[in-house]
Protein backbone atom coordinates (compact mmCIF):
# COMPACT_ATOMS: atom_id res chain seq x y z
CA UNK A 1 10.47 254.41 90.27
CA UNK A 2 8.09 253.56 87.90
CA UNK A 3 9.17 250.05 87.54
CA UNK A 4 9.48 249.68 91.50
CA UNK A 5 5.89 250.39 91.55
CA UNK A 6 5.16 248.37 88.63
CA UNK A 7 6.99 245.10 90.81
CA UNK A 8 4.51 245.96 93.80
CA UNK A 9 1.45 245.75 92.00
CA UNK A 10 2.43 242.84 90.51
CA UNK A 11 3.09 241.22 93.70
CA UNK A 12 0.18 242.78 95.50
CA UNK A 13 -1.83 240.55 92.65
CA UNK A 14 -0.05 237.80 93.06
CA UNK A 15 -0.66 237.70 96.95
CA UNK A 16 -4.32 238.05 96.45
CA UNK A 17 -4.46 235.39 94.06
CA UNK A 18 -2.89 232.84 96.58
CA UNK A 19 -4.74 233.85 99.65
CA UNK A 20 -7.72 232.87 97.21
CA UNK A 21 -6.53 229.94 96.28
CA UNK A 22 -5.99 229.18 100.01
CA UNK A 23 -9.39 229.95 101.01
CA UNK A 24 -10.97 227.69 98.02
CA UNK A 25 -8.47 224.60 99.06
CA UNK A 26 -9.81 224.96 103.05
CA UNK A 27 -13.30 224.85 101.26
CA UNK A 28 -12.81 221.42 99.23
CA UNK A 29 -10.34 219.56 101.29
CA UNK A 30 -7.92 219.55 98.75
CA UNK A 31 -4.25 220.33 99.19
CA UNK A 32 -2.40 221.52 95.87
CA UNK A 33 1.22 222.97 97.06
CA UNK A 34 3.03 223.07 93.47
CA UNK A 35 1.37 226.62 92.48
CA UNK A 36 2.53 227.94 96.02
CA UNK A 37 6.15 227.13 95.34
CA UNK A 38 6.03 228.06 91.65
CA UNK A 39 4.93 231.82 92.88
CA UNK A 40 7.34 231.52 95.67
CA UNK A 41 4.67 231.75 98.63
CA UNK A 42 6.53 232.37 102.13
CA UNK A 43 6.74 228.93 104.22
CA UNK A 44 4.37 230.40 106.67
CA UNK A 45 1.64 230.79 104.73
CA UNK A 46 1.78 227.11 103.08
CA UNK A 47 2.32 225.70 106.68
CA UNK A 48 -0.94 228.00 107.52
CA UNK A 49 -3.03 226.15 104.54
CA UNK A 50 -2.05 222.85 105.29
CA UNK A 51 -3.22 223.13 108.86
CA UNK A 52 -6.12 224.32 107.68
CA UNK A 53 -6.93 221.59 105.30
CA UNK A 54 -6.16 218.81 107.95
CA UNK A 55 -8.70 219.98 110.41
CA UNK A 56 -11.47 219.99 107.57
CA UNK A 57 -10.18 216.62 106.57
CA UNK A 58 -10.12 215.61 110.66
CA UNK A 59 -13.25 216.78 111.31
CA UNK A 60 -15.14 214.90 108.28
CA UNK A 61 -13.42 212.05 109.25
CA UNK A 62 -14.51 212.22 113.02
CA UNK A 63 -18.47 212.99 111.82
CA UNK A 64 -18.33 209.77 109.41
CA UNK A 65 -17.17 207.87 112.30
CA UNK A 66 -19.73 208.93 114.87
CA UNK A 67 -22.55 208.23 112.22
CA UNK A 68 -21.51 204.51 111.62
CA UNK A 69 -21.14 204.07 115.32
CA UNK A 70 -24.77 205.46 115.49
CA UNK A 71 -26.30 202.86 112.50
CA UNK A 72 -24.30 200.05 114.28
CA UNK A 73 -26.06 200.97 117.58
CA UNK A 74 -29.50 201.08 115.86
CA UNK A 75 -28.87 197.77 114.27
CA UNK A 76 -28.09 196.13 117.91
CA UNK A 77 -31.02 197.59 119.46
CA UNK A 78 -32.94 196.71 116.45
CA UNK A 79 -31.89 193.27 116.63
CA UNK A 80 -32.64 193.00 120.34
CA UNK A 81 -36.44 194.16 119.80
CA UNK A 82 -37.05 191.63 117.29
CA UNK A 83 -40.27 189.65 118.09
CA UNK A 84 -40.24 186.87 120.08
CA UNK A 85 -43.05 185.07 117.66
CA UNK A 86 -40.49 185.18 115.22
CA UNK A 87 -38.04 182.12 117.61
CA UNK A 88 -41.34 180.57 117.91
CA UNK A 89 -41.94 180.33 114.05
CA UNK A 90 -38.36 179.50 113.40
CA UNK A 91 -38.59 176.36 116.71
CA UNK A 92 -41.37 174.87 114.34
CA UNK A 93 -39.64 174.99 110.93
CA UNK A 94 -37.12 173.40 112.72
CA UNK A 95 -39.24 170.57 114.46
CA UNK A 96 -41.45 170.30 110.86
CA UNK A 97 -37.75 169.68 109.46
CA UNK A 98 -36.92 167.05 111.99
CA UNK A 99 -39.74 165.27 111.38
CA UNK A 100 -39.35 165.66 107.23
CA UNK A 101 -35.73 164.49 108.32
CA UNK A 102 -37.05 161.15 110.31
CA UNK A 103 -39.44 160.57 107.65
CA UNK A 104 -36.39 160.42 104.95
CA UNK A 105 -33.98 158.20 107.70
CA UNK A 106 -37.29 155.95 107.35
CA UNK A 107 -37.49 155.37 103.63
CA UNK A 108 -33.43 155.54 103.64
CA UNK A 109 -34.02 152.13 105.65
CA UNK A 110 -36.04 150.22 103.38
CA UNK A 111 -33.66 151.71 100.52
CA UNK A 112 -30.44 150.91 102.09
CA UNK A 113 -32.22 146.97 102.59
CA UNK A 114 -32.68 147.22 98.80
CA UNK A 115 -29.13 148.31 97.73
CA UNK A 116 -27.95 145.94 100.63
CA UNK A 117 -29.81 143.14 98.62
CA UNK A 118 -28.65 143.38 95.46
CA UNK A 119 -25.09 143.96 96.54
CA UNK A 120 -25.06 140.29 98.01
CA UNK A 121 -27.02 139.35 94.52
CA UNK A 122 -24.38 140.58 92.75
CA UNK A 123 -21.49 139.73 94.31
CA UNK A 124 -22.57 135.99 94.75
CA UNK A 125 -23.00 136.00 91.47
CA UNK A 126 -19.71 137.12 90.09
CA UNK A 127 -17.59 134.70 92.33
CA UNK A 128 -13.88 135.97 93.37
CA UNK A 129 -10.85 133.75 92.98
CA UNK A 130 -10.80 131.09 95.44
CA UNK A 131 -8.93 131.54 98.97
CA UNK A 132 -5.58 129.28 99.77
CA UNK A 133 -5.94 125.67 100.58
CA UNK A 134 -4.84 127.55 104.39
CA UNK A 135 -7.00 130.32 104.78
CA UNK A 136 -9.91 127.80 104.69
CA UNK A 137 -9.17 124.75 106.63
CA UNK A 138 -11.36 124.35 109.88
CA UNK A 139 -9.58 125.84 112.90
CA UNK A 140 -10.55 126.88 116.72
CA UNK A 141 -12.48 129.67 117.16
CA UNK A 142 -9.81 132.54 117.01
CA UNK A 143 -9.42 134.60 120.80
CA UNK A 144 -9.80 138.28 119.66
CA UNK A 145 -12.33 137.26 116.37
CA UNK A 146 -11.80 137.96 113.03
CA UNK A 147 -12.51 140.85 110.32
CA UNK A 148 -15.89 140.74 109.35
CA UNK A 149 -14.92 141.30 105.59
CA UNK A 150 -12.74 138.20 106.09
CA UNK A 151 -15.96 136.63 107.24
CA UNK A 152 -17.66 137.07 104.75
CA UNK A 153 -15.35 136.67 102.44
CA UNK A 154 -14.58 132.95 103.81
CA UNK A 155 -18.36 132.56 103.47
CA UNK A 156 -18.52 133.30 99.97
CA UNK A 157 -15.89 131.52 99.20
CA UNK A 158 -16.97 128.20 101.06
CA UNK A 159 -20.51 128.56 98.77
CA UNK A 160 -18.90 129.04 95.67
CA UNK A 161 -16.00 126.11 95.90
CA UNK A 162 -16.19 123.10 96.90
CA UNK A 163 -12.49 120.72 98.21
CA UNK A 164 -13.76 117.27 96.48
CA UNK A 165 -14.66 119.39 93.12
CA UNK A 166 -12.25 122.10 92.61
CA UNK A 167 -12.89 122.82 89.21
CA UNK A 168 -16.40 123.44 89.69
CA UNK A 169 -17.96 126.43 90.60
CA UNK A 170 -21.27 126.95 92.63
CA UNK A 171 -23.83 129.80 91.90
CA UNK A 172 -27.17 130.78 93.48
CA UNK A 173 -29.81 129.70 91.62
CA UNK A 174 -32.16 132.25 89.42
CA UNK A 175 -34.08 134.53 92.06
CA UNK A 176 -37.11 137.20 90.44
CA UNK A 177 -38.28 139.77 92.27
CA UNK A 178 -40.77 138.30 94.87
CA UNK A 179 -37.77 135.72 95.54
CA UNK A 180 -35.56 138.80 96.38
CA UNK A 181 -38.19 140.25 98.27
CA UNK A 182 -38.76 136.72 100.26
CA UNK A 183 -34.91 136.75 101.08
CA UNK A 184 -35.15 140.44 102.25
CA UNK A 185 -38.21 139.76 104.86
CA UNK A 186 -36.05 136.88 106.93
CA UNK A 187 -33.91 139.54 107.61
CA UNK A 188 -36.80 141.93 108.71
CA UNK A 189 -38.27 139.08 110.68
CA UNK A 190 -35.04 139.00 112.75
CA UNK A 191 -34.65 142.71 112.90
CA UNK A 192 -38.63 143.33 114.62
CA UNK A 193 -37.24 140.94 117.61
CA UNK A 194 -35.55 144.71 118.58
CA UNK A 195 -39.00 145.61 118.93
CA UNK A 196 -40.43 146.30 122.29
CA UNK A 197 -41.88 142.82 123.49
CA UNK A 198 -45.33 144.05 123.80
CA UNK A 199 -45.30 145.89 120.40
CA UNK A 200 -43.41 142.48 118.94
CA UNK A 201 -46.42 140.12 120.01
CA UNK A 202 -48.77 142.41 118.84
CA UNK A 203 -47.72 143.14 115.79
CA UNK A 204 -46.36 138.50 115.39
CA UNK A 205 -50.35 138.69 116.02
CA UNK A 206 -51.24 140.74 113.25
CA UNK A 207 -48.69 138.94 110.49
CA UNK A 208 -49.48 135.32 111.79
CA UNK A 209 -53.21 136.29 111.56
CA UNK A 210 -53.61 137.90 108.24
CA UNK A 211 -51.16 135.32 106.85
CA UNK A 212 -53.29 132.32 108.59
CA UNK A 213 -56.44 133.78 107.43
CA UNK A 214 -55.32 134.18 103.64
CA UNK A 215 -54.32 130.75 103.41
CA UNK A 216 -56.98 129.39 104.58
CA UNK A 217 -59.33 131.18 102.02
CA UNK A 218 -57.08 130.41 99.43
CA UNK A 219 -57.29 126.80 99.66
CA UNK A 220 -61.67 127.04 100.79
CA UNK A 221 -60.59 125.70 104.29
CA UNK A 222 -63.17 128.09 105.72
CA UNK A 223 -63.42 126.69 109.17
CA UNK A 224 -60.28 125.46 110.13
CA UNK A 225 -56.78 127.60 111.63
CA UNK A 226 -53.31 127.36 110.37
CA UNK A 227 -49.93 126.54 111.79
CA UNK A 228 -46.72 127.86 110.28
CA UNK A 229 -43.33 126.01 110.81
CA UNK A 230 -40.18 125.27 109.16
CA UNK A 231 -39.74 121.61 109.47
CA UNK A 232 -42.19 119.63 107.05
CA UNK A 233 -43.06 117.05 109.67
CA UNK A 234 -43.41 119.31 112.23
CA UNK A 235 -46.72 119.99 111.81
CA UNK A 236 -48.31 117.05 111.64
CA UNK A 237 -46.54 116.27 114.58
CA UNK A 238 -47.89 118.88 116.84
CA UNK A 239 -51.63 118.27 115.20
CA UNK A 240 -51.28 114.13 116.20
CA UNK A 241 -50.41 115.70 119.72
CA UNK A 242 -53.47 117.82 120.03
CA UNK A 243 -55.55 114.56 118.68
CA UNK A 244 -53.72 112.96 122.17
CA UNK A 245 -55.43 115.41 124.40
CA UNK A 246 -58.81 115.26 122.88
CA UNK A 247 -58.91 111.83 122.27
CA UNK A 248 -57.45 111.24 125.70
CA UNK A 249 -58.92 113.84 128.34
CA UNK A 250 -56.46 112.21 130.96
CA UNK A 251 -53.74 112.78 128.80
CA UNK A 252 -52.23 116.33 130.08
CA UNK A 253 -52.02 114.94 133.87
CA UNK A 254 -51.52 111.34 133.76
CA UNK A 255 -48.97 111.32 130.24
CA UNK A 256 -48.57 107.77 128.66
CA UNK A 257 -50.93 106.19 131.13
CA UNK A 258 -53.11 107.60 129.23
CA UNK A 259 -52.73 105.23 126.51
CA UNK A 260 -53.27 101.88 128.11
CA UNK A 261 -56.16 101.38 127.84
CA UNK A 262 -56.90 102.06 124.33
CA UNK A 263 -53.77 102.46 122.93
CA UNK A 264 -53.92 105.01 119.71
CA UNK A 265 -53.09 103.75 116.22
CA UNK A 266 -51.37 105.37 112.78
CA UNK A 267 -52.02 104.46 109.45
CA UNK A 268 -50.27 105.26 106.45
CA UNK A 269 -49.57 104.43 102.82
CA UNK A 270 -46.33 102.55 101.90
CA UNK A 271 -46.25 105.50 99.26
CA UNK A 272 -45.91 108.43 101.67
CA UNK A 273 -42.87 110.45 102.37
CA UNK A 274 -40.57 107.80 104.10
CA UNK A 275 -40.04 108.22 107.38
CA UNK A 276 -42.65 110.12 108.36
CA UNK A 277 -45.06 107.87 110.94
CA UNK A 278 -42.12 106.38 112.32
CA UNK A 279 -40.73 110.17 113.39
CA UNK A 280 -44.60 111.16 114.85
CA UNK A 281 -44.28 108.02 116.71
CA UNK A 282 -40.85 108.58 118.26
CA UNK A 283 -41.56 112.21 118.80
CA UNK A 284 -44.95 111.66 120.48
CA UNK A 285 -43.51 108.76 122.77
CA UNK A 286 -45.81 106.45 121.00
CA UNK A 287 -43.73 104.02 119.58
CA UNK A 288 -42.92 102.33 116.38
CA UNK A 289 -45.46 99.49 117.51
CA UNK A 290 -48.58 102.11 116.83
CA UNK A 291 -47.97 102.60 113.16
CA UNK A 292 -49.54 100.18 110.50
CA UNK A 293 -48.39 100.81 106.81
CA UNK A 294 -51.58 100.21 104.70
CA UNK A 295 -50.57 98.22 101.04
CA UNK A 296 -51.48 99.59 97.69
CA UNK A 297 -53.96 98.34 95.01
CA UNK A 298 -53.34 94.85 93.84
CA UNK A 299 -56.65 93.93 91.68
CA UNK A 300 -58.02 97.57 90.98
CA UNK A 301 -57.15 100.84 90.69
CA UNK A 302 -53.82 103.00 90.93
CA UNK A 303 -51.02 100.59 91.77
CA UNK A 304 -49.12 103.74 93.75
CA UNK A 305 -52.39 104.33 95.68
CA UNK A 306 -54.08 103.17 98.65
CA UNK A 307 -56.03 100.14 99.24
CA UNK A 308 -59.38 101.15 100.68
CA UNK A 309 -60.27 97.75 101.31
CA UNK A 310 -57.59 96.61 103.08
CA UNK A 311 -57.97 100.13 105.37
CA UNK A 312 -61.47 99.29 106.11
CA UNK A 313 -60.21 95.48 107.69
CA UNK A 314 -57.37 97.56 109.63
CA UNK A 315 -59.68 100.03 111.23
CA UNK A 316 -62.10 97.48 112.18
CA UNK A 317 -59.61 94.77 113.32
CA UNK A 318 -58.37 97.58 115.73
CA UNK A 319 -61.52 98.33 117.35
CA UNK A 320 -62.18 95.01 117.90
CA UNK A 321 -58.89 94.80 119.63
CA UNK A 322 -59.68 97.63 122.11
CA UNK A 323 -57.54 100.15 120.18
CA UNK A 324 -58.55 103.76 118.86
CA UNK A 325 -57.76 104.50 115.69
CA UNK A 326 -55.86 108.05 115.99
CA UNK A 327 -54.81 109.30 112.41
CA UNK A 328 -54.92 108.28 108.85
CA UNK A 329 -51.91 109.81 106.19
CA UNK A 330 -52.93 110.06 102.87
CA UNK A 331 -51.23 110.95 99.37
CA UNK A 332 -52.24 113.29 96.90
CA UNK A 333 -49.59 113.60 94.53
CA UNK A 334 -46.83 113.09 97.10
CA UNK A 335 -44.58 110.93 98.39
CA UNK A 336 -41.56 109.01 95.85
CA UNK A 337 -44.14 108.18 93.13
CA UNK A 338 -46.67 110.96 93.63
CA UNK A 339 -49.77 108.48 94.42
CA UNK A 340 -53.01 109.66 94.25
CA UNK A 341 -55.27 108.09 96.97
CA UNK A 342 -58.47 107.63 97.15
CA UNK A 343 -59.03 110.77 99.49
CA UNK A 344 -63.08 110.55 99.23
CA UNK A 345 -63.28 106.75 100.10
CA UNK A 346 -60.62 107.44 103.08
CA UNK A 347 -62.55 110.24 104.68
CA UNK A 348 -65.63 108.40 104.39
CA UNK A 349 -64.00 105.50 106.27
CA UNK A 350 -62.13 108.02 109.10
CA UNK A 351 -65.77 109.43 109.74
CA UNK A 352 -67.27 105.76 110.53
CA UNK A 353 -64.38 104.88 112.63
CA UNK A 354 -63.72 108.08 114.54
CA UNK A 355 -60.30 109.26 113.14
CA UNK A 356 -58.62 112.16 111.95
CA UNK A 357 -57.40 112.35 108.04
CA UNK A 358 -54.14 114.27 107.04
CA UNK A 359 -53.62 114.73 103.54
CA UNK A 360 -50.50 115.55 101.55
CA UNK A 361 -48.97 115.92 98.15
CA UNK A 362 -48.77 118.35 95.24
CA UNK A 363 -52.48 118.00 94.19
CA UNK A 364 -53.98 120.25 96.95
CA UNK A 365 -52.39 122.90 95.22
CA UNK A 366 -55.92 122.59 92.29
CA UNK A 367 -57.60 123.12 95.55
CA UNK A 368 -57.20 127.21 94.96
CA UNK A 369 -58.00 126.90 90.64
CA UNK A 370 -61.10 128.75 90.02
CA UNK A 371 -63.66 125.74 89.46
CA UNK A 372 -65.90 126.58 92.51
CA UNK A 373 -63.91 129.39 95.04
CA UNK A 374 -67.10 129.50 97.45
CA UNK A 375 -67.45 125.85 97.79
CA UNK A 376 -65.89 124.73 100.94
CA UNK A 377 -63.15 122.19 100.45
CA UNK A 378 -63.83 118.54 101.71
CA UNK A 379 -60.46 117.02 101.70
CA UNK A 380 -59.44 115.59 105.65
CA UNK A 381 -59.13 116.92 107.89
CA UNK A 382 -55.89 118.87 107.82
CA UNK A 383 -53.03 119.34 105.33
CA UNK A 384 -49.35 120.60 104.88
CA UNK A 385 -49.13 123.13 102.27
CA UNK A 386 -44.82 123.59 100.86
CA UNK A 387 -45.73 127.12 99.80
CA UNK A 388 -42.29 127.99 98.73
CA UNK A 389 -42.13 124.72 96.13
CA UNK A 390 -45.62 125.73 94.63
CA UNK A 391 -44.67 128.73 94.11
CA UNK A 392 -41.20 128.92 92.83
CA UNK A 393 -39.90 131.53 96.11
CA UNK A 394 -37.32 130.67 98.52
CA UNK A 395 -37.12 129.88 101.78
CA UNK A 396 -41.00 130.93 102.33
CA UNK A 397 -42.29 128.08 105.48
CA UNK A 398 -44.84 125.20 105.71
CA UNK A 399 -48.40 126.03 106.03
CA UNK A 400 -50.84 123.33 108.02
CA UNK A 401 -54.30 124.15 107.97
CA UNK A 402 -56.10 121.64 110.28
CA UNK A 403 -59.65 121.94 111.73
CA UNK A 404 -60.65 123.87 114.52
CA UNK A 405 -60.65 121.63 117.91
CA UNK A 406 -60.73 122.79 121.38
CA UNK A 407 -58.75 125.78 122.70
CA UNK A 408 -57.32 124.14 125.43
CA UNK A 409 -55.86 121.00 122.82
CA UNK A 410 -54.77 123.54 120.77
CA UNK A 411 -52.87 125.50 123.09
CA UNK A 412 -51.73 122.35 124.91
CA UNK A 413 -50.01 121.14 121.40
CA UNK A 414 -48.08 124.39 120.94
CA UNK A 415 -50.27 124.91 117.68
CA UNK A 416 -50.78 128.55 119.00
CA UNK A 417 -47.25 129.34 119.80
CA UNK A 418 -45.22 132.20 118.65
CA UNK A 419 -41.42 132.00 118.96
CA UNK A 420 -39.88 134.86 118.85
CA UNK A 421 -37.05 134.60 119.88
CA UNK A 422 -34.67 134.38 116.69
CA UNK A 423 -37.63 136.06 114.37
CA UNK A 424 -41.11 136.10 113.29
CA UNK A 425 -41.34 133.14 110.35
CA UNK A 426 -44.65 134.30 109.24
CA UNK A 427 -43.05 137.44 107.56
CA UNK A 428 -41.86 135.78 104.25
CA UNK A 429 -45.15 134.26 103.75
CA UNK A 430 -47.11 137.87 104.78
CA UNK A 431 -45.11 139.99 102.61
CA UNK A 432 -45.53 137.42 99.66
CA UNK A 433 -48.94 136.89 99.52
CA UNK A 434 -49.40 141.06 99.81
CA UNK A 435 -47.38 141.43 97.16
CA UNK A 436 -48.36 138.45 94.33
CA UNK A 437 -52.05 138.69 95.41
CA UNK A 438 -54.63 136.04 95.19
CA UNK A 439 -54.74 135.67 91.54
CA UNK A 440 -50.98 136.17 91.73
CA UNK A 441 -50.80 132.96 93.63
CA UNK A 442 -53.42 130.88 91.67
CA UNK A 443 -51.90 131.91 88.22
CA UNK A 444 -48.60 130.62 89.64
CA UNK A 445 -50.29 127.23 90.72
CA UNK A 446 -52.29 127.17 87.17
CA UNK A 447 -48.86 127.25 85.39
CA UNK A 448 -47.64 124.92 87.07
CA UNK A 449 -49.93 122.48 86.50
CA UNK A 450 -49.61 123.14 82.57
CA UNK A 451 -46.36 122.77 82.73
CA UNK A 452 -47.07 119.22 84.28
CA UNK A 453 -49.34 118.43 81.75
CA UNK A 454 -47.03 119.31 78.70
CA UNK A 455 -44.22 117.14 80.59
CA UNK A 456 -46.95 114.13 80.66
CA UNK A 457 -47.32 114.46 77.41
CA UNK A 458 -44.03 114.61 76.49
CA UNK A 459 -43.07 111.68 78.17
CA UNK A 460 -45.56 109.52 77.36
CA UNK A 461 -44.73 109.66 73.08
CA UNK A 462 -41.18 108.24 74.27
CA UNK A 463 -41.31 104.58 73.50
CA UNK A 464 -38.97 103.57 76.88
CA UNK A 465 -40.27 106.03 79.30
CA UNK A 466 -43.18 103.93 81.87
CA UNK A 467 -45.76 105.96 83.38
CA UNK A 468 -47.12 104.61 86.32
CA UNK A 469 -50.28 106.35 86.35
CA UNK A 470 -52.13 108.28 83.54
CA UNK A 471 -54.97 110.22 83.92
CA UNK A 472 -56.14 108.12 87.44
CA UNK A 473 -55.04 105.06 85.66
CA UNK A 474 -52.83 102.23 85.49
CA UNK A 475 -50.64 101.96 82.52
CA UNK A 476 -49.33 98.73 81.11
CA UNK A 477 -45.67 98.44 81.06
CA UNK A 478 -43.83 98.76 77.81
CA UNK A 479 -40.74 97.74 76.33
């Protein structure tokens, strides 16, 4: 009895302690079985328990749910009430950005030219092996084109080799910076013909101007207008034309009728460039019959220059013949021997007899030295400047500055033209003179003249070496 008794207590504890243990699991979720089975707990209970715990653990589960529903809700309907200012502010960074963007494509341009540049540079000037004989040989003009790689490539190849000297090999010859920079601005003078044609002409206007007015201050031709060109003769050609319709009022409606009357005359030294009246006269429909070739000194004075003399009996035999004496060409420092004429005597001679004095030659470049830069320069009446020669850059054009006549000769000589059409010349020549700057061109022009100098020099201490003319005078031959 006593230990029956004993055994119920015991268990009568032991129930208590699980029930609890129960009710602390249903408190804190947690579900701990092994001390159940240990004490032999009935199934009923345990099932009881675990029931318990799963709705606690079901019911957390549904609340957490249902509150991150709720903050994703609020976020929406936050999102939704957002300010429309704010689209506004972000539509403007993005338009600033565009425009940042443009401004970037723009420089990217001028950049890309650069690289573009020195990629030819430097690939002309490490040559590739030469194509097959094949590959090379003249052939029609292919249906469907070509590679433009192979192009190129064919290109190169034709400036680097050469058929009748294989084994020699053809470079580009040194180029500085302002060279590089003339090369770069034919290809911008082709790419503005893109332009819009109203834009184009105003801004060929603006180049031809600025470049036209530079020139003209350069060399103290204060009152006179320039043409640009890339022929040499070309502008003395169109100049002699717009002498034709002043000289010859009839000239524009009746053509060489004109001329019958008083037919026009050319004179020239037997030292200029050869070639050069004959081509005004055939150009101009003139003639070779109009041209008279005027000797050099005999008795005094530069042998390579001019006879004033025998000028002065020309221009009045002429006149007395019922002709007009149209133009006078003069040297100065041109031509095979670089004669120096008499340009003083000459113009003094054109202004008696009524005609027009074109001068030419490597000595008009002293016209921009510092000695007087205010002083207008009296030296004829118009001149052909080889810019590019002078001043050791490529491919820049001819400059004539010629006085000012009448608009409507002007205009009628093409003088005034722009052609646009394959690109605006005067670009070169703008973007050089910005860049070297008037004393950038005059200290160009001063070294070359030392240089001259030093090579006088030079020459004449060689004992076989015959200068024709030293210092404006004749020097006796030598053995």
């Amino acid at each position: 009895m006593g230990d029956t008794k004993g055994d119920e207590i015991i268990k009568d504890q032991e129930t208590n302690t699980l029930t609890d243990m129960a009710d602390t699991n249903n408190d804190t979720a947690a579900v701990n079985t092994g001390p159940l089975q240990n004490a032999g707990t009935s199934t009923s209970e345990v099932e009881t328990a675990e029931a318990a715990t799963e709705t606690t653990v079901t019911a957390e589960k549904e609340e957490g749910t249902g509150e991150e529903a709720t903050s994703v809700n609020q976020a929406k309907e936050a999102k939704d009430e957002e300010p429309s200012t704010q689209v506004g502010e972000e539509g403007e960074t993005t338009e600033g950005n565009e425009e940042d963007e443009e401004e970037e494509e723009e420089e990217d341009v001028f950049g890309a030219l650069s690289m573009f540049t020195n990629e030819v540079f430097g690939t002309l000037g490490s040559p590739a092996e030469p194509l097959p004989p094949e590959e090379k040989k003249p052939r029609p003009l292919a249906i469907n084109g070509s590679d433009p790689t192979n192009t190129m490539r064919l290109l190169q190849d034709l400036m680097t080799y050469d058929d009748e000297e294989p084994d020699i090999t053809y470079g580009l010859g040194p180029v500085d910076l302002n060279g590089r920079l003339a090369v770069v601005s034919h290809l911008l003078g082709a790419l503005v013909t893109t332009l819009d044609p109203q834009h184009l002409r105003r801004l060929a206007t603006r180049v031809t101007s600025d470049s036209c007015m530079w020139i003209s201050r350069l060399f103290r031709y204060f009152d006179s207008s320039a043409y640009i060109h890339e022929d040499v003769r070309e502008g003395i050609v169109r100049v002699c034309r717009m002498l034709l319709h002043t000289r010859y009022p009839k000239y524009s409606t009746d053509g060489y009728e004109a001329l019958y009357a008083r037919p026009p005359v050319i004179y020239t030294s037997s030292t200029v460039r050869p070639g050069l009246p004959q081509h005004i006269a055939g150009v101009l429909g003139l003639g070779s019959g109009c041209v008279r070739v005027v000797p050099c000194n005999t008795v005094v004075g530069s042998p390579v220059a001019m006879d004033t003399a025998a000028l002065d009996r020309m221009l009045a035999e002429d006149i007395a013949a019922q002709k007009k004496p149209l133009l006078v060409i003069a040297n100065a420092g041109g031509g095979a021997v670089s004669g120096v004429d008499n340009v003083g005597r000459i113009q003094e001679l054109c202004n008696t007899y009524e005609a027009w004095l074109h001068v030419e030659g490597h000595a008009l470049a002293a016209l921009t030295l510092p000695n007087a830069p205010n002083l207008p320069a009296k030296v004829g009446d118009s001149m052909t400047l080889p810019l590019s020669l002078w001043l050791g850059i490529p491919s820049l054009p001819y400059v004539t500055l010629y006085r000012a006549c009448e608009a409507a000769a002007v205009h009628a000589a093409g003088l005034s033209a722009l052609n646009l059409h394959v690109r605006l010349a005067s670009v070169p020549l703008w973007t050089t003179l910005q860049t070297l700057g008037q004393s950038g061109v005059v200290s160009r022009f001063q070294h070359a003249f030392e240089l001259s100098h030093a090579l006088q020099q030079h020459l004449a201490a060689l004992p076989r070496i015959r200068l024709l003319v030293s210092d404006g005078k004749a020097v006796q031959v030598t053995a």
